[in-house]
C-alpha atoms as a PDB file:
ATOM      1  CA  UNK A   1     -16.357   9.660   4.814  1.00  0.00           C
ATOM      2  CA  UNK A   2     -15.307   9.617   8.478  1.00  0.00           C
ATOM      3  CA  UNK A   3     -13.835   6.227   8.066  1.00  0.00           C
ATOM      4  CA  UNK A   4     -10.576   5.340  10.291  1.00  0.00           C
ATOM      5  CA  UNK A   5      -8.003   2.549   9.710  1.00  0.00           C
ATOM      6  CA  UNK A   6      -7.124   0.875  12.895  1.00  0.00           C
ATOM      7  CA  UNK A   7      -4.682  -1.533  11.559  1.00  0.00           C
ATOM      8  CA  UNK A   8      -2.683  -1.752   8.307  1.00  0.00           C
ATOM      9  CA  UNK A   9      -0.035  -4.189   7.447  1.00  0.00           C
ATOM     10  CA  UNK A  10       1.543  -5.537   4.120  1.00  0.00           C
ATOM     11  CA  UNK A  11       2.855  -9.100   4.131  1.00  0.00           C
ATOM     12  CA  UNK A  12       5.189 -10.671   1.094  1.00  0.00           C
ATOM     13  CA  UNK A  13       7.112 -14.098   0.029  1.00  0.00           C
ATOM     14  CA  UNK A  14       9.320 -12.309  -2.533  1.00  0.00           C
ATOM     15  CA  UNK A  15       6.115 -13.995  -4.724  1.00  0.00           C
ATOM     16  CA  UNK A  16       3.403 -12.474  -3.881  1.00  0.00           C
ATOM     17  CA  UNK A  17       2.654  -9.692  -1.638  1.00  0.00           C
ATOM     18  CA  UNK A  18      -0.916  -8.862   0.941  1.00  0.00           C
ATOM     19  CA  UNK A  19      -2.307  -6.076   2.095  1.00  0.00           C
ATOM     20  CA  UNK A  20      -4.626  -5.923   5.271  1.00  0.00           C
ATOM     21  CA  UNK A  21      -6.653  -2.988   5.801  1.00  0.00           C
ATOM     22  CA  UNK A  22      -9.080  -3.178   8.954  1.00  0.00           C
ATOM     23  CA  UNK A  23     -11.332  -0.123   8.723  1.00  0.00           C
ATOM     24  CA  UNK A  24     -14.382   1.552  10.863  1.00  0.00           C
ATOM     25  CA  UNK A  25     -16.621   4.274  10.949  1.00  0.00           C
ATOM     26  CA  UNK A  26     -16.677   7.170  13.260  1.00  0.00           C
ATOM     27  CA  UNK A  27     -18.509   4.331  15.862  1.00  0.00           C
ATOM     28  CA  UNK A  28     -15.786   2.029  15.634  1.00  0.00           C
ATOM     29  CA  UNK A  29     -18.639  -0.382  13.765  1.00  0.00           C
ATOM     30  CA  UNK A  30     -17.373  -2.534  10.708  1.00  0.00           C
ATOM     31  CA  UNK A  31     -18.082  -1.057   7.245  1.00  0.00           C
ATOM     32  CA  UNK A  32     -20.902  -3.077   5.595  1.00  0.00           C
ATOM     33  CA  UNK A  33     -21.836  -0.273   3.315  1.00  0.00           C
ATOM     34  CA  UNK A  34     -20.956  -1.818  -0.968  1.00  0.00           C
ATOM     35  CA  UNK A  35     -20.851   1.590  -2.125  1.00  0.00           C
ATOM     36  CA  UNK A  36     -18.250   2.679   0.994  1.00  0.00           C
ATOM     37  CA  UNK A  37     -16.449  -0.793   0.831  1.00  0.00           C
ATOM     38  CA  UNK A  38     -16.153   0.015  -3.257  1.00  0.00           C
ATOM     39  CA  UNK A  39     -14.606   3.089  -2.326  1.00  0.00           C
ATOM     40  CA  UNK A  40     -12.011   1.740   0.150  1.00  0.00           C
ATOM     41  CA  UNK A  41     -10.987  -1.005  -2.827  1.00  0.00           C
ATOM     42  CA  UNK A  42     -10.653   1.729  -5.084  1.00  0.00           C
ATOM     43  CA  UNK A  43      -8.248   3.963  -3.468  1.00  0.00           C
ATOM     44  CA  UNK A  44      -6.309   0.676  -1.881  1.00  0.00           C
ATOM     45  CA  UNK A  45      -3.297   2.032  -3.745  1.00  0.00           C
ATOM     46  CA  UNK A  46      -3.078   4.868  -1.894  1.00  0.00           C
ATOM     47  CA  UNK A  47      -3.317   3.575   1.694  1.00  0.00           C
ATOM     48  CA  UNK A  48      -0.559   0.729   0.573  1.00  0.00           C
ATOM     49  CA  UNK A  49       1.822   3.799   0.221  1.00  0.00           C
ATOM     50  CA  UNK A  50       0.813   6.072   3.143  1.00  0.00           C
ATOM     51  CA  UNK A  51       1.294   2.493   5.083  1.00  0.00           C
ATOM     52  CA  UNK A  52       4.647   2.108   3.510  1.00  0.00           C
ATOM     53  CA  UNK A  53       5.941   5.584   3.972  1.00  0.00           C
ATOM     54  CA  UNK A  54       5.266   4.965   8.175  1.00  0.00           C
ATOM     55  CA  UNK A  55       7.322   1.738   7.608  1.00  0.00           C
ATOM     56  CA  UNK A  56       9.894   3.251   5.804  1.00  0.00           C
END
């Protein structure tokens, strides 16, 4: 898909937890796609650990 993540961060209370994702096309232009933006919610999982195991 040619897609990059430019930032990534994970925020948490102890209560709840948030995960930012800001992602972009080869063109650096937002994704407005529902079928690419779909697929980015669907595989959230696995950026949330890739982003942790930078952290870490």
């Amino acid at each position: 898909m040619n897609l990059t993540i430019t930032k990534a961060y994970i925020s948490s209370d102890g209560g709840w937890f948030m995960d930012v994702f800001n992602v972009v096309d080869n063109d650096g232009n937002k994704i407005r796609d529902k079928e690419v933006m779909d697929y980015i919610q669907s595989v959230r999982t696995y950026l949330i650990l890739i982003v942790q195991s930078r952290i870490i």
